[in-house]
N, C-alpha and C. Protein backbone atom coordinates (compact mmCIF):
# COMPACT_ATOMS: atom_id res chain seq x y z
N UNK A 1 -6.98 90.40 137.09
CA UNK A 1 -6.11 89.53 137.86
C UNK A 1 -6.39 88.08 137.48
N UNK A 2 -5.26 87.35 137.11
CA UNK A 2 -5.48 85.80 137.01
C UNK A 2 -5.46 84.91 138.17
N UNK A 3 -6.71 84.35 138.55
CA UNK A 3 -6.88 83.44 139.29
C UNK A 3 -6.06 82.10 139.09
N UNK A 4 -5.38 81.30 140.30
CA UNK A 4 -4.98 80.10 139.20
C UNK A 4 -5.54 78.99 139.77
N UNK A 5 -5.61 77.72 138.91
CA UNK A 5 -7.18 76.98 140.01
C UNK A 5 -5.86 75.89 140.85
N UNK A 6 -6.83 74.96 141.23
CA UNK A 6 -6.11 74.36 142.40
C UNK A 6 -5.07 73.21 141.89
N UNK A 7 -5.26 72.94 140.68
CA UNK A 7 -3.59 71.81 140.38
C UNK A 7 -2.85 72.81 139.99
N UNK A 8 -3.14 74.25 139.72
CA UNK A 8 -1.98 74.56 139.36
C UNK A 8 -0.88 74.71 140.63
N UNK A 9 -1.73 75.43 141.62
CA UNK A 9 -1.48 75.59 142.95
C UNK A 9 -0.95 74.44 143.99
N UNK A 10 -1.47 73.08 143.80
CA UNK A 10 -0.65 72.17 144.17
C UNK A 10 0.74 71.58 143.63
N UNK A 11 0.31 71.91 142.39
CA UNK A 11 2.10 71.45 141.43
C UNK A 11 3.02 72.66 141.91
N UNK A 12 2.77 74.14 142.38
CA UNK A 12 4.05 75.11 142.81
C UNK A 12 4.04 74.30 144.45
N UNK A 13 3.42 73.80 144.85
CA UNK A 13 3.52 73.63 146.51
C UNK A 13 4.66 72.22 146.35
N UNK A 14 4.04 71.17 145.60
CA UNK A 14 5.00 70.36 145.11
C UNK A 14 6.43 70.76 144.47
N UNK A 15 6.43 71.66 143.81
CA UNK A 15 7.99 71.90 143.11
C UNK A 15 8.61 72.91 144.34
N UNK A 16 7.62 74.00 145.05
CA UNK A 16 8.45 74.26 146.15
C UNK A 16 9.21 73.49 147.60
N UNK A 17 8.10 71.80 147.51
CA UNK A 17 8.73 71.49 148.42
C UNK A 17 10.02 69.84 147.63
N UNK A 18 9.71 70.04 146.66
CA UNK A 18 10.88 69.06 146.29
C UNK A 18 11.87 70.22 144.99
N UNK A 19 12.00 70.67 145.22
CA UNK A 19 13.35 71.49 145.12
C UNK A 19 14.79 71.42 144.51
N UNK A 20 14.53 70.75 145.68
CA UNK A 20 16.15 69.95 145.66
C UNK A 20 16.26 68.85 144.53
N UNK A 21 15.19 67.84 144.26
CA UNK A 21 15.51 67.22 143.51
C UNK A 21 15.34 67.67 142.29
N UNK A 22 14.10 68.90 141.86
CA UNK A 22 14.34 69.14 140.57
C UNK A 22 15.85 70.01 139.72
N UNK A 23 16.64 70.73 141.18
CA UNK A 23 17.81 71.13 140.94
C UNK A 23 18.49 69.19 140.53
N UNK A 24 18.15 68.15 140.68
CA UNK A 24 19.64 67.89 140.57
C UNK A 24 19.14 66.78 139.32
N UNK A 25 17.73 67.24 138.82
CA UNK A 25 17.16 66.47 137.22
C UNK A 25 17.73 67.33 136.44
N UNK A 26 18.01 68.55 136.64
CA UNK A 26 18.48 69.96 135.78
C UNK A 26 20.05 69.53 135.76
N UNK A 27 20.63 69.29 136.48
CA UNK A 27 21.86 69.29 136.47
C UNK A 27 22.61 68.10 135.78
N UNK A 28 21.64 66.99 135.94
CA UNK A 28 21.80 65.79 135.20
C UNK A 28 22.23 66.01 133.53
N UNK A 29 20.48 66.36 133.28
CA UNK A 29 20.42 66.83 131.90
C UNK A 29 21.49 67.97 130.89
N UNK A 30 21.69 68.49 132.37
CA UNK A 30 22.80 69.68 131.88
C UNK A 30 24.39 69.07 131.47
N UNK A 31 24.71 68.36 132.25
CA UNK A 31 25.65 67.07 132.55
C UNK A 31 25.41 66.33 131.23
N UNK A 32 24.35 65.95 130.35
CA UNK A 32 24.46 65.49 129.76
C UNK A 32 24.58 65.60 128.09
N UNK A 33 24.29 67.08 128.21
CA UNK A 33 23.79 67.65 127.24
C UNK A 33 25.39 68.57 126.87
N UNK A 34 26.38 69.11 128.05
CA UNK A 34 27.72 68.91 127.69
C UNK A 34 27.86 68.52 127.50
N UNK A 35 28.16 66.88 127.99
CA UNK A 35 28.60 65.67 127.37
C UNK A 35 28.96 65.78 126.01
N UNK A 36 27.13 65.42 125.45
CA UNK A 36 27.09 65.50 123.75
C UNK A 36 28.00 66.83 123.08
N UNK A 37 27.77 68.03 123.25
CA UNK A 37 28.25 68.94 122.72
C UNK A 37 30.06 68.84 122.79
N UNK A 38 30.35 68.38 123.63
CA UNK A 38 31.82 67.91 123.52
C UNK A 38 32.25 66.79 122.89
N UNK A 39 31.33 65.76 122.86
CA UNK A 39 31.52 64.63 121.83
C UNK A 39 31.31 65.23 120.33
N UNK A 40 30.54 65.64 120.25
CA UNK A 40 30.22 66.00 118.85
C UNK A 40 32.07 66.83 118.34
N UNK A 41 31.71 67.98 119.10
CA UNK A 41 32.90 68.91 119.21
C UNK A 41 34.63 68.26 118.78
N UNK A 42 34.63 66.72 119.48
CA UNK A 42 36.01 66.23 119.46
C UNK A 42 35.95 65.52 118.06
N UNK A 43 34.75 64.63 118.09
CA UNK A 43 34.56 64.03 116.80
C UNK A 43 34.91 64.99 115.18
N UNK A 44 33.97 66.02 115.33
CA UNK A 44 34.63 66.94 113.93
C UNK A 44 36.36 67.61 113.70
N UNK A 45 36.69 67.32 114.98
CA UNK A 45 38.00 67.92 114.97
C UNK A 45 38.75 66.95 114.69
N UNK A 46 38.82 65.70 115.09
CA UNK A 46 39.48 64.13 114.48
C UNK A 46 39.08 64.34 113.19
N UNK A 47 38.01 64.10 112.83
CA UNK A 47 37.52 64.12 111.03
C UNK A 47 37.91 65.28 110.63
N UNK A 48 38.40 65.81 110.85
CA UNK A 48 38.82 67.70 110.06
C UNK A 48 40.37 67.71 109.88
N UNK A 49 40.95 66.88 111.05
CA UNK A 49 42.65 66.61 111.59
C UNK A 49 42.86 65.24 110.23
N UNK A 50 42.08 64.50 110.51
CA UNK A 50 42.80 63.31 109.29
C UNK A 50 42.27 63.43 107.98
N UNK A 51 40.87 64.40 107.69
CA UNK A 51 41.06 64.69 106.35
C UNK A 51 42.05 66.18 105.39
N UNK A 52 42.91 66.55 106.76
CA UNK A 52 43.80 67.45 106.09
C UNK A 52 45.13 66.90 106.16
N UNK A 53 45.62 65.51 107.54
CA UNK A 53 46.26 64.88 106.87
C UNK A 53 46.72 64.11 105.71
N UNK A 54 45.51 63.13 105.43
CA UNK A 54 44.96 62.71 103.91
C UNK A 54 45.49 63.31 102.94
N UNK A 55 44.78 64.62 103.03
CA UNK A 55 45.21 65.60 101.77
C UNK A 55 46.48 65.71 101.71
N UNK A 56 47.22 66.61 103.13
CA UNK A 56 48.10 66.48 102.47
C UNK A 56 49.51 66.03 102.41
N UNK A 57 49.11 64.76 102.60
CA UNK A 57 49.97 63.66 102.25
C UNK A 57 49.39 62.87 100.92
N UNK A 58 48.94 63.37 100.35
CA UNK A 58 47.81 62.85 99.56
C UNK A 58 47.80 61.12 99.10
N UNK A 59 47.45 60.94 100.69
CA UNK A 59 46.91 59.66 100.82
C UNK A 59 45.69 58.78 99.54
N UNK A 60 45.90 57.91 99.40
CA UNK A 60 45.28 57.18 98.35
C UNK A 60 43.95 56.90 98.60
N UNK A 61 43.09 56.58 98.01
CA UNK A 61 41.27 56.10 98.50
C UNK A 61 41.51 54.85 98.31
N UNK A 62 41.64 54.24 97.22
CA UNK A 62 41.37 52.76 96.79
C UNK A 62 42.97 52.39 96.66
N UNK A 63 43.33 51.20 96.76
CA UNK A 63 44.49 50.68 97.03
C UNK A 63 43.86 48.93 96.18
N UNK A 64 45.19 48.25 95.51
CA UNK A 64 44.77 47.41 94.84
C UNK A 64 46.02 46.65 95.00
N UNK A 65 46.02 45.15 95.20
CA UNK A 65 47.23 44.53 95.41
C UNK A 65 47.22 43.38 94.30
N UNK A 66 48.47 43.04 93.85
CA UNK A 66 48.10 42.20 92.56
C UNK A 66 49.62 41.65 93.10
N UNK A 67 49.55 40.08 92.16
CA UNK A 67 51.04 39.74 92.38
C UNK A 67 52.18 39.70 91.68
N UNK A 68 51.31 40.32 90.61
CA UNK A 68 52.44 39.90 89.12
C UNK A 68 51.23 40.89 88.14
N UNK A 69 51.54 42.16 87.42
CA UNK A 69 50.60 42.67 86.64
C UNK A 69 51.59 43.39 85.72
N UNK A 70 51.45 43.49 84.44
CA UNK A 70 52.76 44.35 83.41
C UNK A 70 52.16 46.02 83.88
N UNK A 71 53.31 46.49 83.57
CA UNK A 71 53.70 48.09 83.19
C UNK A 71 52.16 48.63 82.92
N UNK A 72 51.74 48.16 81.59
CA UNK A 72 50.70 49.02 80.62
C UNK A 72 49.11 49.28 81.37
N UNK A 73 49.17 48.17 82.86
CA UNK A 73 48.18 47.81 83.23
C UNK A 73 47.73 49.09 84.26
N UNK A 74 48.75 50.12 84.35
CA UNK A 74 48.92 51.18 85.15
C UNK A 74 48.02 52.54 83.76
N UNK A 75 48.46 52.70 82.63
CA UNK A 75 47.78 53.59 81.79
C UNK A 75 46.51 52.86 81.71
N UNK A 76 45.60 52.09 81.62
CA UNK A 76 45.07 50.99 81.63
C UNK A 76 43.67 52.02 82.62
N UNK A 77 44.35 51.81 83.86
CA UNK A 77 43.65 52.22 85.19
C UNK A 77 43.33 53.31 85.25
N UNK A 78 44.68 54.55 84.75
CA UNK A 78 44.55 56.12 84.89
C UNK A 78 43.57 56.33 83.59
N UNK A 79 43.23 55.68 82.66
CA UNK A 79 41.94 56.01 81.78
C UNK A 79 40.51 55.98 82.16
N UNK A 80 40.65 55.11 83.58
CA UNK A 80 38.40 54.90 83.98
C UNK A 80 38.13 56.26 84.48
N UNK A 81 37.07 56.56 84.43
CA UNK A 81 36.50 58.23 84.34
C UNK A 81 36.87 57.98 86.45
N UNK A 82 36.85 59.07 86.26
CA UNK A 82 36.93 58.95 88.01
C UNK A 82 38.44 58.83 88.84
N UNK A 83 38.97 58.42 88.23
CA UNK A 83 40.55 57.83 88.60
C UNK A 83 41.38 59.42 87.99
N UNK A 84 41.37 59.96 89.28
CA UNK A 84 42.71 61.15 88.91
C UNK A 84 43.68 61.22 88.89
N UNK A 85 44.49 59.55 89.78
CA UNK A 85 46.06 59.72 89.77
C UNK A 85 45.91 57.86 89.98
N UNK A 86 47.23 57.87 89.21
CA UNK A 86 47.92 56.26 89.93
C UNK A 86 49.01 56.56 90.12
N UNK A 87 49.42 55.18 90.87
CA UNK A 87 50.73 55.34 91.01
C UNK A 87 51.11 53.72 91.56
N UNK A 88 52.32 52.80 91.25
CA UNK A 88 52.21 51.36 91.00
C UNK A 88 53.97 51.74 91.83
N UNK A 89 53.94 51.14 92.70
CA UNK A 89 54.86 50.38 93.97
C UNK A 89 54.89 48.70 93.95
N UNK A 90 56.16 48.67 94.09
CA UNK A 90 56.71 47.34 95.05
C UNK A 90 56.51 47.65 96.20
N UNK A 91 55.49 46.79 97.08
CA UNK A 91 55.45 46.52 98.39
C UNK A 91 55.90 44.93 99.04
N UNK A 92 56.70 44.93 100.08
CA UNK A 92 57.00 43.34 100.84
C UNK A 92 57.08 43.95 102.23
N UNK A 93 56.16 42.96 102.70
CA UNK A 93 56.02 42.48 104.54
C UNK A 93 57.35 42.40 104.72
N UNK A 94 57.95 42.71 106.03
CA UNK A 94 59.17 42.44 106.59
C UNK A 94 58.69 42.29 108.04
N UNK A 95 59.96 41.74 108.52
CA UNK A 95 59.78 41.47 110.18
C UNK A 95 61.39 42.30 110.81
N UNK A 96 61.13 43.41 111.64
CA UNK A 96 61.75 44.47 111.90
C UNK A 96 62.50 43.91 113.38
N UNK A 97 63.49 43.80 113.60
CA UNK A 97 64.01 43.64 115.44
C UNK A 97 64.41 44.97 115.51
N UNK A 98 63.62 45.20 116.68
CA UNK A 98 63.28 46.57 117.34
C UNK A 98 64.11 46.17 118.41
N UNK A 99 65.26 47.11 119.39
CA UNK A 99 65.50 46.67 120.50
C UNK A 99 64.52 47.23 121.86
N UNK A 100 64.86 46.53 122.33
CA UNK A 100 63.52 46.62 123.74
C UNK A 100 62.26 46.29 123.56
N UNK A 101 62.41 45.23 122.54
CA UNK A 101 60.68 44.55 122.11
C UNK A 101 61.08 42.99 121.98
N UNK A 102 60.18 41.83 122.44
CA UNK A 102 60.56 40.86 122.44
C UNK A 102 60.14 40.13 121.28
N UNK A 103 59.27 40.54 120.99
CA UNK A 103 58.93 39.90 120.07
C UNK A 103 59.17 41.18 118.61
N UNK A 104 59.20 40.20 117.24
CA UNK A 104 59.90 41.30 115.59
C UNK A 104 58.52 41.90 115.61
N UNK A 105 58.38 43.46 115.27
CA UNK A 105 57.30 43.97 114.70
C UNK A 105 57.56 43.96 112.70
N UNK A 106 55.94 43.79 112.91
CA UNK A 106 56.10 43.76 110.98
C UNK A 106 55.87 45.05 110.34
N UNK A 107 56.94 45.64 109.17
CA UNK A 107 56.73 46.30 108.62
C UNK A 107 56.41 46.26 107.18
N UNK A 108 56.17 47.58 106.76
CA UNK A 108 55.95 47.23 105.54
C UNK A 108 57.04 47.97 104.74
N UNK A 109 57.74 47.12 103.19
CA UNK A 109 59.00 48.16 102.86
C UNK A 109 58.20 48.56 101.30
N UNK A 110 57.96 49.61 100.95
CA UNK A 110 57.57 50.51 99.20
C UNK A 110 58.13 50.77 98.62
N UNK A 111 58.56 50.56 97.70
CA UNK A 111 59.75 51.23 96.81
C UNK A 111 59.15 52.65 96.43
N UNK A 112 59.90 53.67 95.96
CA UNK A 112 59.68 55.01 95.43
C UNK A 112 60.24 55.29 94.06
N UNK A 113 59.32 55.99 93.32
CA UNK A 113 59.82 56.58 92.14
C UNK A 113 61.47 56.97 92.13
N UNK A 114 62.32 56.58 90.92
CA UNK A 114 63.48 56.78 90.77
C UNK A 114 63.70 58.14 90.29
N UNK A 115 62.70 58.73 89.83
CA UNK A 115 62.49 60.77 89.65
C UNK A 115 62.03 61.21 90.64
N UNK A 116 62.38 62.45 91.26
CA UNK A 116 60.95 63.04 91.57
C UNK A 116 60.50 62.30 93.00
N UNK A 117 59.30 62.87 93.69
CA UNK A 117 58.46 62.15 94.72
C UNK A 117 57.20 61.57 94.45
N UNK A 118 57.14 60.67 94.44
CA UNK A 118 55.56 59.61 94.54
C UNK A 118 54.28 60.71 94.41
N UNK A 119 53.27 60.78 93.59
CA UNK A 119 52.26 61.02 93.41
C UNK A 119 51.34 61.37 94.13
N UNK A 120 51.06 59.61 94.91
CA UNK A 120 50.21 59.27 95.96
C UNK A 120 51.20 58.99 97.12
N UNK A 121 50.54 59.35 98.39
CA UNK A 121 50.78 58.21 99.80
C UNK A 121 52.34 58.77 99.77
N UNK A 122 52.69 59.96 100.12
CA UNK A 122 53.50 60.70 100.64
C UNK A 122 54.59 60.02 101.57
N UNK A 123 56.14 60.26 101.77
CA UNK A 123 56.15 59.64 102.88
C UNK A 123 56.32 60.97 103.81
N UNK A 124 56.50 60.21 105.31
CA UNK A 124 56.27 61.64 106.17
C UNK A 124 57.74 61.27 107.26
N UNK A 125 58.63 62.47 107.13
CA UNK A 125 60.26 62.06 107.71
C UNK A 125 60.07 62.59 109.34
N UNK A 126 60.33 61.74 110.18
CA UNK A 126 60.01 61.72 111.60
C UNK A 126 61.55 62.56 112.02
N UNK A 127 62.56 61.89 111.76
CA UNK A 127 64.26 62.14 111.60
C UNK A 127 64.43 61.73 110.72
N UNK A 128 65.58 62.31 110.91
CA UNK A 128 66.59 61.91 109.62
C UNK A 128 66.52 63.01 108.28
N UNK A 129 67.10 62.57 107.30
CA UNK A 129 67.52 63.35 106.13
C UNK A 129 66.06 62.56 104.88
């Protein structure tokens, strides 16, 4: 038979008579420890949701803005080791009147390949044709 000596015996007299509060350190921790597991949980599902949007829209990594560059400067680029696709757009800022907004929102307008669909940076049709 195991004897048990006397702190052990005072720490059960102590946890039997505070009780209550070690139920509500447990519950805390428990409280908190969901928490994390649901943060974690939402976080990989955002990062899992926009890297299969990415794909497949096959959104661009590096983006490069120039103001004036010739044609050749595009084969140029698709030659550095690493570079799997280009693709060279007209882009211009615009200012959009939206009705039921007081103030113009700014957009942005891209031109698109005259063959075919764009390479990179997909567009994505909300309505319409």
């Amino acid at each position: 038979m195991i004897w048990m000596r006397a702190p052990d015996v005072k720490l059960l007299r102590d946890f039997r008579r505070l009780w209550a509060q070690a139920l509500a350190i447990a519950l805390v921790i428990a409280g908190g420890v969901a928490t994390l597991i649901l943060a974690v949980g939402s976080y990989r599902s955002l990062d899992e949701t926009r890297t299969a949007y990415y794909e497949r829209h096959r959104f661009a990594d590096v983006f490069a803005t120039v103001s004036r560059a010739p044609r050749t400067l595009v084969s140029k680029i698709a030659e550095i080791p690493g570079v799997a696709s280009v693709d060279a757009r007209i882009a211009k800022l615009v200012l959009l009147d939206i009705p039921d907004y007081l103030e113009p929102a700014t957009g942005e307008v891209k031109s698109l390949p005259e063959i075919g669909e764009a390479s990179l940076n997909l567009l994505y049709m909300r309505v319409g044709r």
